[in-house]
Protein backbone atom coordinates (compact mmCIF):
# COMPACT_ATOMS: atom_id res chain seq x y z
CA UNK A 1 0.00 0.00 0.00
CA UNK A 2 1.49 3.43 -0.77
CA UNK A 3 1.93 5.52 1.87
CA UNK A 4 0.74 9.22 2.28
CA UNK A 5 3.97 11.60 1.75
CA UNK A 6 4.22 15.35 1.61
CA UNK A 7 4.60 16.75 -2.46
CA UNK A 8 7.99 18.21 -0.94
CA UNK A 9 9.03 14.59 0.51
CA UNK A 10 8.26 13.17 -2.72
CA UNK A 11 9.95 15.48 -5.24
CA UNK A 12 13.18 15.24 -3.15
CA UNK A 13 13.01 11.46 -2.74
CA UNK A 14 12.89 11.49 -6.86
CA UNK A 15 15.34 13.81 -7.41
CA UNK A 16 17.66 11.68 -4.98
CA UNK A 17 16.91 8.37 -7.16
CA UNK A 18 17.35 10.46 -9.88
CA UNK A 19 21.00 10.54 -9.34
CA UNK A 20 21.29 7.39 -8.62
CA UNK A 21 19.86 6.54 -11.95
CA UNK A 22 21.95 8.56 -13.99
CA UNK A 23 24.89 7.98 -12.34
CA UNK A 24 24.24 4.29 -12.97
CA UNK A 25 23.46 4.86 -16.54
CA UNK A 26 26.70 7.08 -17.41
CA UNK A 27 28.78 4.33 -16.08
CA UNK A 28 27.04 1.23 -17.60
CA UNK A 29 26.36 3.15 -21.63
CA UNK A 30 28.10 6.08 -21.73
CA UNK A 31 31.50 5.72 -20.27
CA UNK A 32 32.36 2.25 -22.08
CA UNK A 33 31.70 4.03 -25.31
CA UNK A 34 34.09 7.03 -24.45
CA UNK A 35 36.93 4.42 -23.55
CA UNK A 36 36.63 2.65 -26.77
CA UNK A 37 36.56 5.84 -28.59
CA UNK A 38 39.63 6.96 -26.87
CA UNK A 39 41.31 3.94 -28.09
CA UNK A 40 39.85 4.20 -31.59
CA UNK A 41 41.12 7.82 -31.82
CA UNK A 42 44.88 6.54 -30.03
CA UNK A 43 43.76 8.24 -27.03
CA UNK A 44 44.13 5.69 -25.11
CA UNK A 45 45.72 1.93 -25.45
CA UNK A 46 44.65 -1.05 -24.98
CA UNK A 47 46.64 -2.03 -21.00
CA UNK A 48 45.39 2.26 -20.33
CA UNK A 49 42.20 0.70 -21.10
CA UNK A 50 42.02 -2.42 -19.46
CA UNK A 51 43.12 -0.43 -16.54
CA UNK A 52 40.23 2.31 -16.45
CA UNK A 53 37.20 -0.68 -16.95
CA UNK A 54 39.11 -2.04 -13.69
CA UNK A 55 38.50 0.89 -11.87
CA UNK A 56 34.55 0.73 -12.74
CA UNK A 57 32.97 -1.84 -14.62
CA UNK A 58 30.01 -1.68 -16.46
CA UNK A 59 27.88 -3.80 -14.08
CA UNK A 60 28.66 -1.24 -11.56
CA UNK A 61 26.29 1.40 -13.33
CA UNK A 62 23.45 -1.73 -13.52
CA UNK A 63 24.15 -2.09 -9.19
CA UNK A 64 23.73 1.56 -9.03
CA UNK A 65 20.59 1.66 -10.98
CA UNK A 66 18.85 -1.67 -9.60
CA UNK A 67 19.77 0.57 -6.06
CA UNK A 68 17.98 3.69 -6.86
CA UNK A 69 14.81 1.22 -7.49
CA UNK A 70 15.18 -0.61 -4.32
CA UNK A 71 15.56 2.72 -2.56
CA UNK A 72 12.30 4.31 -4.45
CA UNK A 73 10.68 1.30 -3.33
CA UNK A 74 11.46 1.44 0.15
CA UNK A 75 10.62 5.42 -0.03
CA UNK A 76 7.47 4.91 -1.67
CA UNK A 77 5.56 1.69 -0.12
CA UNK A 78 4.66 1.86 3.74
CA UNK A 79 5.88 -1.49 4.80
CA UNK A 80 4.57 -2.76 7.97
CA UNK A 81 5.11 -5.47 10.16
């Protein structure tokens, strides 16, 4: 059952998830492709590379984004026990 929360309460609760949800996205889409056009340009090589999708995967942006829905869920539906 959704709970009854304040306009205020929920705009800030959505712009929160908000960031989640693009930070998510920029690491899972758009950083990969800025990597691999670094290396197509000569940028970057291949070990530079390797070395930068160790620092964040792609999955990471995925966790982040799965997250922000677990956290809009839990700000969203009054769970009671």
């Amino acid at each position: 059952m959704l709970s009854t929360i304040s306009t205020g309460q929920f705009i800030g609760s959505c712009i929160d998830e908000f960031v989640f949800i693009l930070t998510g996205a920029y690491i899972a889409f758009l950083w990969p492709k800025k990597i691999k056009k670094d290396i197509a340009t000569g940028k970057l090589t291949e070990e530079q590379a390797a070395a930068k999708f160790k620092i964040f995967r792609p999955w990471v942006g995925y966790a982040f984004m799965i997250l922000a829905i677990i956290r809009m869920a839990g700000h969203f539906l009054d769970v009671k026990n």
